[in-house]
C-alpha atoms as a PDB file:
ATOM      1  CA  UNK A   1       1.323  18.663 -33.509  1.00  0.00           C
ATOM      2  CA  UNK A   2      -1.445  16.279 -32.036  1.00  0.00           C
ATOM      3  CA  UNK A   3      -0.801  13.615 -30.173  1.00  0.00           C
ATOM      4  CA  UNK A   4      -2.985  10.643 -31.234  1.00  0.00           C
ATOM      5  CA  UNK A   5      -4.970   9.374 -28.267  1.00  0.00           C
ATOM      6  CA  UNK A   6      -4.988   5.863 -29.446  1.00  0.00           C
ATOM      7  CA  UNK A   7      -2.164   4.187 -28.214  1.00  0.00           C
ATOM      8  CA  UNK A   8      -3.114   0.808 -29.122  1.00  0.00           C
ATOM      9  CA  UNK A   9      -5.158  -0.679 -31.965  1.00  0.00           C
ATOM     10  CA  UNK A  10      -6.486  -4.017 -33.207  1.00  0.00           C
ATOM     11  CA  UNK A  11      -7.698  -4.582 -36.614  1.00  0.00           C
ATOM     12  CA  UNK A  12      -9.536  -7.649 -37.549  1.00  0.00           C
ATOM     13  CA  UNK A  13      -7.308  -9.930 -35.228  1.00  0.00           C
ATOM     14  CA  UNK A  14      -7.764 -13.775 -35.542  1.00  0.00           C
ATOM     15  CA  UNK A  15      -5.819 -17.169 -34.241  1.00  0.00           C
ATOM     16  CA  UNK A  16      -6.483 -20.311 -34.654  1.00  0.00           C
ATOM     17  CA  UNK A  17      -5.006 -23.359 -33.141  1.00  0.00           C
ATOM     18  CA  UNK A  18      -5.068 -26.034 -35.793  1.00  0.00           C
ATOM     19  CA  UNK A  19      -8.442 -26.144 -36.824  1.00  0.00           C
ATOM     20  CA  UNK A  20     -10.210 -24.307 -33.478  1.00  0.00           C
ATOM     21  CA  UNK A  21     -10.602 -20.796 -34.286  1.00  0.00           C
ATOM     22  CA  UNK A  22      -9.760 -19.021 -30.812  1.00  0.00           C
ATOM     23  CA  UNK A  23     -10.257 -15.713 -32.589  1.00  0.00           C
ATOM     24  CA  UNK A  24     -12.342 -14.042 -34.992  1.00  0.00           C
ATOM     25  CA  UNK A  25     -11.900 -10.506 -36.790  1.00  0.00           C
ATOM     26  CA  UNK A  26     -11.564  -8.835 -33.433  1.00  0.00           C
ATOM     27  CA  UNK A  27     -10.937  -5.319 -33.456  1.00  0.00           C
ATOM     28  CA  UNK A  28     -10.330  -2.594 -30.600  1.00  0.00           C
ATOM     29  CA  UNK A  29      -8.519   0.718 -29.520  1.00  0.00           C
ATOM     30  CA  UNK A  30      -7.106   1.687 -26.367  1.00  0.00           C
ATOM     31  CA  UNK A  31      -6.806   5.004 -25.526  1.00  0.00           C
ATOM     32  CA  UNK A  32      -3.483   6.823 -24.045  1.00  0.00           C
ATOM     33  CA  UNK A  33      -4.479   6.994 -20.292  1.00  0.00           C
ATOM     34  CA  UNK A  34      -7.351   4.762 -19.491  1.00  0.00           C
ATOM     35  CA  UNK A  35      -8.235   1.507 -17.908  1.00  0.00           C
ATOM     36  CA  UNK A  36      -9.199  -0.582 -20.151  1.00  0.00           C
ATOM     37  CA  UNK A  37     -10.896  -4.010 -19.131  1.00  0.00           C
ATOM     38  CA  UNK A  38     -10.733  -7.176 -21.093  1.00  0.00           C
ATOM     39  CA  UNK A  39     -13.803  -9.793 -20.038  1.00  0.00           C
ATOM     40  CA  UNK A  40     -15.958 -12.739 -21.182  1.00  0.00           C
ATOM     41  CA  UNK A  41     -17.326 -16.075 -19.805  1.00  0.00           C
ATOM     42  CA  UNK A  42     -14.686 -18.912 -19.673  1.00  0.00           C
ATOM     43  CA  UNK A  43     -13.616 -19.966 -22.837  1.00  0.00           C
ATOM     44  CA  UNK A  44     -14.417 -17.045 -24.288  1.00  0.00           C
ATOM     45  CA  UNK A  45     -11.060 -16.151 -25.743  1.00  0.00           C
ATOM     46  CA  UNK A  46      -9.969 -13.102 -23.304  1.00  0.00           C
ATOM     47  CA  UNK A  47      -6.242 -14.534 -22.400  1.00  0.00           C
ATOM     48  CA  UNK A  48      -5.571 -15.457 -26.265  1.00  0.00           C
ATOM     49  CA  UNK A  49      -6.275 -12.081 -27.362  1.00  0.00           C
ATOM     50  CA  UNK A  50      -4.070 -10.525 -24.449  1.00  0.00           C
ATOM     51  CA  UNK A  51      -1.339 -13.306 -25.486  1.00  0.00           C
ATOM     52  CA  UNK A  52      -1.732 -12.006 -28.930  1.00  0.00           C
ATOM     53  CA  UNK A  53      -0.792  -8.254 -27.567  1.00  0.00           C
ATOM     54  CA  UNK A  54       1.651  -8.586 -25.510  1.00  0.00           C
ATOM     55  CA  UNK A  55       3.766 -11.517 -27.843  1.00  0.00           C
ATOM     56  CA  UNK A  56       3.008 -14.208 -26.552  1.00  0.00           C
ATOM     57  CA  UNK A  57       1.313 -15.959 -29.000  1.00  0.00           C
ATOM     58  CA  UNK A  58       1.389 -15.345 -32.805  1.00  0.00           C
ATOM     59  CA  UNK A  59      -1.800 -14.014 -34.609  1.00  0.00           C
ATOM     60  CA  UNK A  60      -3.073 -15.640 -37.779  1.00  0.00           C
ATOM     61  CA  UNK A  61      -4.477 -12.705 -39.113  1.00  0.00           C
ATOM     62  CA  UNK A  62      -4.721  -9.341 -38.382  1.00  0.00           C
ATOM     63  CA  UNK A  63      -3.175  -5.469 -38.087  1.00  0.00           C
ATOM     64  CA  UNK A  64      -1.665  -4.160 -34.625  1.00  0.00           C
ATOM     65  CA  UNK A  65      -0.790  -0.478 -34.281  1.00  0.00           C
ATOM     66  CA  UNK A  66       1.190   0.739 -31.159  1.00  0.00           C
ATOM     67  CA  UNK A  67       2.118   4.509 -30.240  1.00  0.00           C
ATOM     68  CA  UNK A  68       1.407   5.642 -34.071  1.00  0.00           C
ATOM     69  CA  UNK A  69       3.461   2.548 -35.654  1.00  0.00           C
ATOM     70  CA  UNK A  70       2.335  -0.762 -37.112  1.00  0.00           C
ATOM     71  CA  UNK A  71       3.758  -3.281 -35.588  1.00  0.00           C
ATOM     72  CA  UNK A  72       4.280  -7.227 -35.264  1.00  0.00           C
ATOM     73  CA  UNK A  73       2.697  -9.424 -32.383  1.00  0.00           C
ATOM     74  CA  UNK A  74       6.707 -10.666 -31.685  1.00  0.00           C
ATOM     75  CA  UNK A  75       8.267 -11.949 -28.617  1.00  0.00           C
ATOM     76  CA  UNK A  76       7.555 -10.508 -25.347  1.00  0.00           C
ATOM     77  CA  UNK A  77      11.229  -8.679 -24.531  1.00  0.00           C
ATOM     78  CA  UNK A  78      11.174  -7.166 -27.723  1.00  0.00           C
ATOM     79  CA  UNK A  79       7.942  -5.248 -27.092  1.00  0.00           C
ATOM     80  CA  UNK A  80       8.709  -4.673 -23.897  1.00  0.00           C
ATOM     81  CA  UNK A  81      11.667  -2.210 -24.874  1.00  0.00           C
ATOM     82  CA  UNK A  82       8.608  -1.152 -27.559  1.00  0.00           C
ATOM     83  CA  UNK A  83       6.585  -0.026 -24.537  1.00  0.00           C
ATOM     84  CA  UNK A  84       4.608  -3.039 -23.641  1.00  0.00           C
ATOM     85  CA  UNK A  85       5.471  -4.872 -20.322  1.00  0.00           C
ATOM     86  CA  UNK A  86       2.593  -7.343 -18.440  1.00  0.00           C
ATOM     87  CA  UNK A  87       2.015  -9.553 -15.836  1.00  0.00           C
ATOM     88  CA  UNK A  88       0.801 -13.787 -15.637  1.00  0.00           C
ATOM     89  CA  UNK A  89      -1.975 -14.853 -14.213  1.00  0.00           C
ATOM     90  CA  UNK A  90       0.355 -17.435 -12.445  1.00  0.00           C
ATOM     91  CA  UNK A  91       3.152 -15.458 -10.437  1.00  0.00           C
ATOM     92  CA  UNK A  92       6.473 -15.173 -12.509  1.00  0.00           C
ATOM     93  CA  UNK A  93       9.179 -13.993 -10.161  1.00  0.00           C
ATOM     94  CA  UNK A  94      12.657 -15.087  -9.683  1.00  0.00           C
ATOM     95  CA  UNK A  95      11.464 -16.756  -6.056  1.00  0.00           C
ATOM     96  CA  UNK A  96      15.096 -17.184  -4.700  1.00  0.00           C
ATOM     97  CA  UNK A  97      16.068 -13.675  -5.840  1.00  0.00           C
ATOM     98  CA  UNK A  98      14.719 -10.400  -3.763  1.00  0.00           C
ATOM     99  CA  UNK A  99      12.118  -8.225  -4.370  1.00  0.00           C
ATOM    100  CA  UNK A 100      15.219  -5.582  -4.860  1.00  0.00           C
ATOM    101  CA  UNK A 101      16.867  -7.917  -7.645  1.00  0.00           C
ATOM    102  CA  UNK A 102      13.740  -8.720  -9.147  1.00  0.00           C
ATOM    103  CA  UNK A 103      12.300  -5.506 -10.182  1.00  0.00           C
ATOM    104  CA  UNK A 104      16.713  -4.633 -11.083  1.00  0.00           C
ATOM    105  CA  UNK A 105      15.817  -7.410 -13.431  1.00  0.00           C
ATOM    106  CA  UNK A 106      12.959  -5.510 -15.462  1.00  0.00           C
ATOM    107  CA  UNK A 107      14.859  -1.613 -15.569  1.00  0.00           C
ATOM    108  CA  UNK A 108      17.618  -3.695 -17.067  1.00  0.00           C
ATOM    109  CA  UNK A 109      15.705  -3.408 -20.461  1.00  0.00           C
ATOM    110  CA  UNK A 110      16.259   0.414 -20.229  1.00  0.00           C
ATOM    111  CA  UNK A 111      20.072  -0.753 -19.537  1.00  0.00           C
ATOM    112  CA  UNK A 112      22.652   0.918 -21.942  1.00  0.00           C
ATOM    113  CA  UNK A 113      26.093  -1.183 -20.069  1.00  0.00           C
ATOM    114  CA  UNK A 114      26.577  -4.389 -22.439  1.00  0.00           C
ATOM    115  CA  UNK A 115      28.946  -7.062 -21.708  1.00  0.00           C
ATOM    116  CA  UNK A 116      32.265  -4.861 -22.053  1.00  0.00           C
ATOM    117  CA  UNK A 117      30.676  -2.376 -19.500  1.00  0.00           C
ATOM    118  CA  UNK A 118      30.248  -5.507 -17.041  1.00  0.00           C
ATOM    119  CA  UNK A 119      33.527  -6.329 -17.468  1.00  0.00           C
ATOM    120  CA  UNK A 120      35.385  -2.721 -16.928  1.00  0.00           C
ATOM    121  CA  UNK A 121      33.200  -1.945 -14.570  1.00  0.00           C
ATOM    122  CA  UNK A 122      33.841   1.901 -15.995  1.00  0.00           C
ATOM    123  CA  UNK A 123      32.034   4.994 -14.305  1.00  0.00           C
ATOM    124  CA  UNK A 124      29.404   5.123 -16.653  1.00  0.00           C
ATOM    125  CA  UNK A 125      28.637   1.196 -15.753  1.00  0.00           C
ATOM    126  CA  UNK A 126      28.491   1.791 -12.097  1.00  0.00           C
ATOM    127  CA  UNK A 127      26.662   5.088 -12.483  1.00  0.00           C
ATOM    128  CA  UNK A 128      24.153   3.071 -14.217  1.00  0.00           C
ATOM    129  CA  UNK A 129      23.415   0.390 -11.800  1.00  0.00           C
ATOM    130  CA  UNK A 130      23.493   2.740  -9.235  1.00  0.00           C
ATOM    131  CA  UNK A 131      20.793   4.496 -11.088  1.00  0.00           C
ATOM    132  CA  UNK A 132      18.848   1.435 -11.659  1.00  0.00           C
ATOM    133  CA  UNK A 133      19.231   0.201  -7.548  1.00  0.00           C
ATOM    134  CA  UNK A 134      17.459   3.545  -6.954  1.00  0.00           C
ATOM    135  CA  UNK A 135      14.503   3.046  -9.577  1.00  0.00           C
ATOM    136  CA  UNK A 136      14.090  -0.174  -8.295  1.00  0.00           C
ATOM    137  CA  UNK A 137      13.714   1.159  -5.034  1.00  0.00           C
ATOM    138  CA  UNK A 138      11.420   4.037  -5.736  1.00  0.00           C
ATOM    139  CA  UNK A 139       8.938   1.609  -7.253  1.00  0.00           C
ATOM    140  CA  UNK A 140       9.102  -0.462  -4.305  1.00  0.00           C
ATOM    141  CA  UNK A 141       8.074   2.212  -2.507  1.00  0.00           C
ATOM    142  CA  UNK A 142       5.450   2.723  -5.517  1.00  0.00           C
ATOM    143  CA  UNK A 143       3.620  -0.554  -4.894  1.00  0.00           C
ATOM    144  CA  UNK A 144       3.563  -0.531  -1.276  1.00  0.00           C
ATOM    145  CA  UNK A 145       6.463  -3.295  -0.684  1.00  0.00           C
ATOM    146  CA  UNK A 146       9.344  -1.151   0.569  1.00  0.00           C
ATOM    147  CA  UNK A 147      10.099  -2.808   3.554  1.00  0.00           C
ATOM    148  CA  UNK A 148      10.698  -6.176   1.699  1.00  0.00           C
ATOM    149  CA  UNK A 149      12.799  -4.969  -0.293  1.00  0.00           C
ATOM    150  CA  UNK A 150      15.848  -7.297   0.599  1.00  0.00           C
ATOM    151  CA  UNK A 151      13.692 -10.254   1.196  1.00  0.00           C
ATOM    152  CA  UNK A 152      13.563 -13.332  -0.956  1.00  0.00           C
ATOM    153  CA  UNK A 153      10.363 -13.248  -3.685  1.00  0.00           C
ATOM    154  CA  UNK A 154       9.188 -16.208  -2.633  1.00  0.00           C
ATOM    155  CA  UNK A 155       8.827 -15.320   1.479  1.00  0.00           C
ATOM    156  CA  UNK A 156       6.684 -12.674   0.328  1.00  0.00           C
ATOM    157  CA  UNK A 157       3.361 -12.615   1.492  1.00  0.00           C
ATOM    158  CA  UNK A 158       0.893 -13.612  -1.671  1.00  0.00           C
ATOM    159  CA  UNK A 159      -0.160  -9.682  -1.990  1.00  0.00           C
ATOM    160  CA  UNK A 160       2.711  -8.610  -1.967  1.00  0.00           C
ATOM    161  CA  UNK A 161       4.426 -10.704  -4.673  1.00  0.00           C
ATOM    162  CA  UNK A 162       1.242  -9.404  -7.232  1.00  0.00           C
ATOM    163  CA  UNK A 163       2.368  -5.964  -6.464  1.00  0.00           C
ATOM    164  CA  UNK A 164       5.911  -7.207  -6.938  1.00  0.00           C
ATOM    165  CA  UNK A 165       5.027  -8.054 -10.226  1.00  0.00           C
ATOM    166  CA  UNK A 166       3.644  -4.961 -11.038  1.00  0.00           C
ATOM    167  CA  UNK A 167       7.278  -2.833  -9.438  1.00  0.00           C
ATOM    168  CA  UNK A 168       8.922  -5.383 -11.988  1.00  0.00           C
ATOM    169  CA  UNK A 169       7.038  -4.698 -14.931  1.00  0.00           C
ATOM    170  CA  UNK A 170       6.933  -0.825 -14.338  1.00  0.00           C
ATOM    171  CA  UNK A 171      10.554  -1.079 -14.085  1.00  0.00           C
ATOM    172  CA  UNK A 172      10.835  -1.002 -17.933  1.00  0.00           C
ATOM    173  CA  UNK A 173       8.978   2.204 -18.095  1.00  0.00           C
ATOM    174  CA  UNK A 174       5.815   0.764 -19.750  1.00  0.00           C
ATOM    175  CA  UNK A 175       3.458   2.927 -21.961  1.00  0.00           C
ATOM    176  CA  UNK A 176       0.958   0.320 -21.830  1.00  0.00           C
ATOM    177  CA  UNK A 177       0.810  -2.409 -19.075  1.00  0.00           C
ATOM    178  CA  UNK A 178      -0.896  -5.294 -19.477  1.00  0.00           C
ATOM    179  CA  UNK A 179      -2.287  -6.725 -16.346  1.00  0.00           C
ATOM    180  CA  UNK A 180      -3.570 -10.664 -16.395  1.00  0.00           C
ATOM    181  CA  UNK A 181      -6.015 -11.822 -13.525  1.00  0.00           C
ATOM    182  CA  UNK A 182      -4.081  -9.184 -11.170  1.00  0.00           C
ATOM    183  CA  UNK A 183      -6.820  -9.903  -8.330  1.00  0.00           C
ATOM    184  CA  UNK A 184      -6.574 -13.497  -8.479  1.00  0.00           C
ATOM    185  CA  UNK A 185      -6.655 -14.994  -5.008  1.00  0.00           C
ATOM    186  CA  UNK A 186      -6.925 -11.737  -3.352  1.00  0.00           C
ATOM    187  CA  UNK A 187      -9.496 -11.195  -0.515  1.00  0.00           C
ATOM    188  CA  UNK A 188     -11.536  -7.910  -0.175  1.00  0.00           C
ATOM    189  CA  UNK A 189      -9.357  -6.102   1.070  1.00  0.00           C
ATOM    190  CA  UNK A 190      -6.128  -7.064  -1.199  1.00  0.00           C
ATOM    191  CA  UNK A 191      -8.949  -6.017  -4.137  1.00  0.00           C
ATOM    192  CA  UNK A 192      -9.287  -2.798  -2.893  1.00  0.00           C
ATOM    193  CA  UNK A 193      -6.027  -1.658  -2.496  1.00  0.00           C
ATOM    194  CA  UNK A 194      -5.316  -3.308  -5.949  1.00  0.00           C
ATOM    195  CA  UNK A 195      -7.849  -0.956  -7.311  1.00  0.00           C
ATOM    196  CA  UNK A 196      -6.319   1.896  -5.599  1.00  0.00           C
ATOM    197  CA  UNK A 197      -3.116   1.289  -6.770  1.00  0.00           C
ATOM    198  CA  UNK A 198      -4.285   0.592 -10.478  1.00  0.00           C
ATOM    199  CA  UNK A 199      -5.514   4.218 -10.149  1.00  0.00           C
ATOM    200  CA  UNK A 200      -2.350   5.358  -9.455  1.00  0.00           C
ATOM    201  CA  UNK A 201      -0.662   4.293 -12.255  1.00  0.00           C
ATOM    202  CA  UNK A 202      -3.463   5.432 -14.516  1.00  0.00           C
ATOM    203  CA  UNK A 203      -3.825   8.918 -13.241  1.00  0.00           C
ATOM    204  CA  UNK A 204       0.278   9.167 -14.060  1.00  0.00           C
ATOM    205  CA  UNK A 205      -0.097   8.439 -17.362  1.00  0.00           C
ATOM    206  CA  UNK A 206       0.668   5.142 -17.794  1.00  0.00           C
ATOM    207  CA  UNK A 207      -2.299   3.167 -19.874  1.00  0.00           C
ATOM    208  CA  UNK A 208      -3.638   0.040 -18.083  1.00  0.00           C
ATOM    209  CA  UNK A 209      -5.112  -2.979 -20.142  1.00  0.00           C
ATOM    210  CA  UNK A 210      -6.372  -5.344 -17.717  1.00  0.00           C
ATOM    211  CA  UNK A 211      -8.136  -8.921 -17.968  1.00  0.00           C
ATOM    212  CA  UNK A 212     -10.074 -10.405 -14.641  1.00  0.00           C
ATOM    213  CA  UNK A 213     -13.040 -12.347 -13.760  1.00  0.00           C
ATOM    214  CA  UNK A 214     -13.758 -10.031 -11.247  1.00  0.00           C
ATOM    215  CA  UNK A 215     -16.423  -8.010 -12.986  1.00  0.00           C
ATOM    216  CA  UNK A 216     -17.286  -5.868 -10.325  1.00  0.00           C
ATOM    217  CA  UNK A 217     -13.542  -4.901 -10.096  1.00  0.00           C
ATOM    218  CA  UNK A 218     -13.702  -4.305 -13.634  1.00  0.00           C
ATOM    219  CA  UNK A 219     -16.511  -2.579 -13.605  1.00  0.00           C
ATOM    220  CA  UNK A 220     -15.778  -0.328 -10.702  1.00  0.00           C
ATOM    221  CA  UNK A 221     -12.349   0.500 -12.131  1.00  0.00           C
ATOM    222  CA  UNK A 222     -12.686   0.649 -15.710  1.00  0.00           C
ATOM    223  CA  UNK A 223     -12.950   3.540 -17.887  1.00  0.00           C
ATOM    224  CA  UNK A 224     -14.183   1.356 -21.289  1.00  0.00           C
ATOM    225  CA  UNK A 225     -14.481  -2.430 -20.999  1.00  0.00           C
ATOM    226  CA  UNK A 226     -14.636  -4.994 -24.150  1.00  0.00           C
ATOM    227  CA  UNK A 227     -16.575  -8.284 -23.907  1.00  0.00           C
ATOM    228  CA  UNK A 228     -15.478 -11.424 -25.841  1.00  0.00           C
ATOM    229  CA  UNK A 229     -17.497 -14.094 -26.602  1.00  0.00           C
ATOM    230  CA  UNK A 230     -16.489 -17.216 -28.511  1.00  0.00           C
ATOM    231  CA  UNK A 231     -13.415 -15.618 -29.989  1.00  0.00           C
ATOM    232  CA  UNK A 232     -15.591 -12.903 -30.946  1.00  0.00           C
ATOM    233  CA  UNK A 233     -16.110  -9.211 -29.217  1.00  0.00           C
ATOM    234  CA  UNK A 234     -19.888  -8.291 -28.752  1.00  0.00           C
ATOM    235  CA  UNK A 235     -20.035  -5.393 -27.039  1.00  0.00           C
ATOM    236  CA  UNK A 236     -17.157  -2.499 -26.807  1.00  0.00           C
ATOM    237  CA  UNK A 237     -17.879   0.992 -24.101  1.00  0.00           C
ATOM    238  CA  UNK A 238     -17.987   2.136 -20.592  1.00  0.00           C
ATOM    239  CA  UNK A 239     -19.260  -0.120 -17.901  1.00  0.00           C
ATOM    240  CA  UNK A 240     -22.507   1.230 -17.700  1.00  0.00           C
ATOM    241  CA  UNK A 241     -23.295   0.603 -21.498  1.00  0.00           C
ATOM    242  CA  UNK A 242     -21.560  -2.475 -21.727  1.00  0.00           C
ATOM    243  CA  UNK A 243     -23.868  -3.968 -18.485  1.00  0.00           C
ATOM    244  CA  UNK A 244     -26.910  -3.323 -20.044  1.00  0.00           C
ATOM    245  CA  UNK A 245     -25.757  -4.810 -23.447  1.00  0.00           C
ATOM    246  CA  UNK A 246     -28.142  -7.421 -24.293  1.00  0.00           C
ATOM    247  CA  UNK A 247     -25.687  -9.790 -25.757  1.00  0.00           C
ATOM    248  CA  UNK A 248     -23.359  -9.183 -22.820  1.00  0.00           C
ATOM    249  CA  UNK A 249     -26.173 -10.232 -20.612  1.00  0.00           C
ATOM    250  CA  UNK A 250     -26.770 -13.294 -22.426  1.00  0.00           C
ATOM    251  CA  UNK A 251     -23.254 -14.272 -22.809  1.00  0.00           C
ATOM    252  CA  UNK A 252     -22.848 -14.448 -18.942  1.00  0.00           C
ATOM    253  CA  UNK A 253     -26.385 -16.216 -18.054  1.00  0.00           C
ATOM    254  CA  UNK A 254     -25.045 -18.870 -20.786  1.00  0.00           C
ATOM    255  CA  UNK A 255     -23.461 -21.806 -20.182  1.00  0.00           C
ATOM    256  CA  UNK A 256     -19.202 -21.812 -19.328  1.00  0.00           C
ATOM    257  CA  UNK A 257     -17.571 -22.521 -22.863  1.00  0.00           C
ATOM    258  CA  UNK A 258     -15.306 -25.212 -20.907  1.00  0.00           C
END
């Protein structure tokens, strides 16, 4: 039996916000094991669309298809245990908690102990969170943040807590993660080893949809990139296509939509 290489697909996705259309009949497919790169001017309707995927926000209109199913845009813990886990553009972590705790915090959606398991404290309970203190660990170790491990999320250096985030979302053993501005704030070299890591988690199998304003990032790192413009996509292909596109071209010598 084949394996469908789409793992992720859009069908004529809109939102509006009272009477401002956001969106408009946007449609896309994300392969299993690629980069894929989400960009556009200001304005131009990238973070509503990844809102839209990852269940944030609710879509007007519009089909969604994930890993072979239909499904709904819902909230964001639900498809997270679906296979969908991201990141904010503004740091989320639990800042008096450590970066140990906080990526305990994501595998807990892969958790099977409820609340009568907490309260025995049985075998299978502490052979759990054993399990999931090691996980947490070994993705510490993933990212490149091992050593911090026991301190405090928000004594972390500014790197270090955007590759926390990552350990925390990979904790729920993502099929798809969803990456928003992951290079924001990050100097050359911070970039870099972003990009390097990125790889990483792309070349084990884990598919990688990614929004930035960093277009050389994006297109140094992407395997197919998708340009919005005014709630609309315009151009859809790998980076070298998609930087000659005329209309991509335009969009960017344009005005900001602000």
């Amino acid at each position: 039996m084949m394996v469908e290489t789409t793992l992720l697909k859009l069908s004529s996705v809109g939102k509006q916000f009272g009477g401002l259309s956001a969106l408009s009949d946007v449609s896309l497919h994300i392969r299993r094991g690629e980069i894929y790169g989400l960009i556009g001017p200001n304005g131009a309707g990238k973070t509503t669309l990844f809102n839209v995927i990852t269940g944030l926000y609710q879509p007007s209109v519009g089909e969604f298809q994930f890993n072979g199913q239909g499904y709904q845009a819902c909230k964001p813990h639900v498809l997270a245990r679906a296979g969908i886990a991201r990141t904010f553009q503004n740091i989320r972590l639990f800042a008096n908690l450590t970066a140990l705790e906080n990526v305990m915090i994501g595998r807990h959606v892969r958790t099977r102990a409820g609340v009568l398991g907490a309260l025995l404290r049985n075998r299978a309970t502490r052979n759990e969170e054993r399990a999931v203190v090691e996980r947490a660990r070994e993705l510490l170790r993933y990212v490149g943040i091992e050593k911090p491990a026991q301190t405090l999320a928000k004594h972390l250096s500014y790197g270090e807590q955007r590759r926390l985030e990552i350990a925390r979302a990979l904790a729920t053993d993502p099929l798809l993660l969803a990456l928003d501005e992951p290079a924001a704030g990050m100097n050359a070299t911070e970039t870099a080893s972003l990009k390097s890591l990125l790889q990483t988690i792309r070349d084990s199998g884990i598919t990688v949809l990614l929004i930035e304003h960093d277009v050389k990032l994006i297109m140094g790192l992407c395997d197919r990139v998708a340009v919005l413009d005014y709630g609309k996509k315009i151009a859809e292909g790998i980076p070298e296509e998609v930087r000659k596109n005329p209309d991509v071209i335009a969009a960017y010598l344009g005005a900001s939509h602000d």
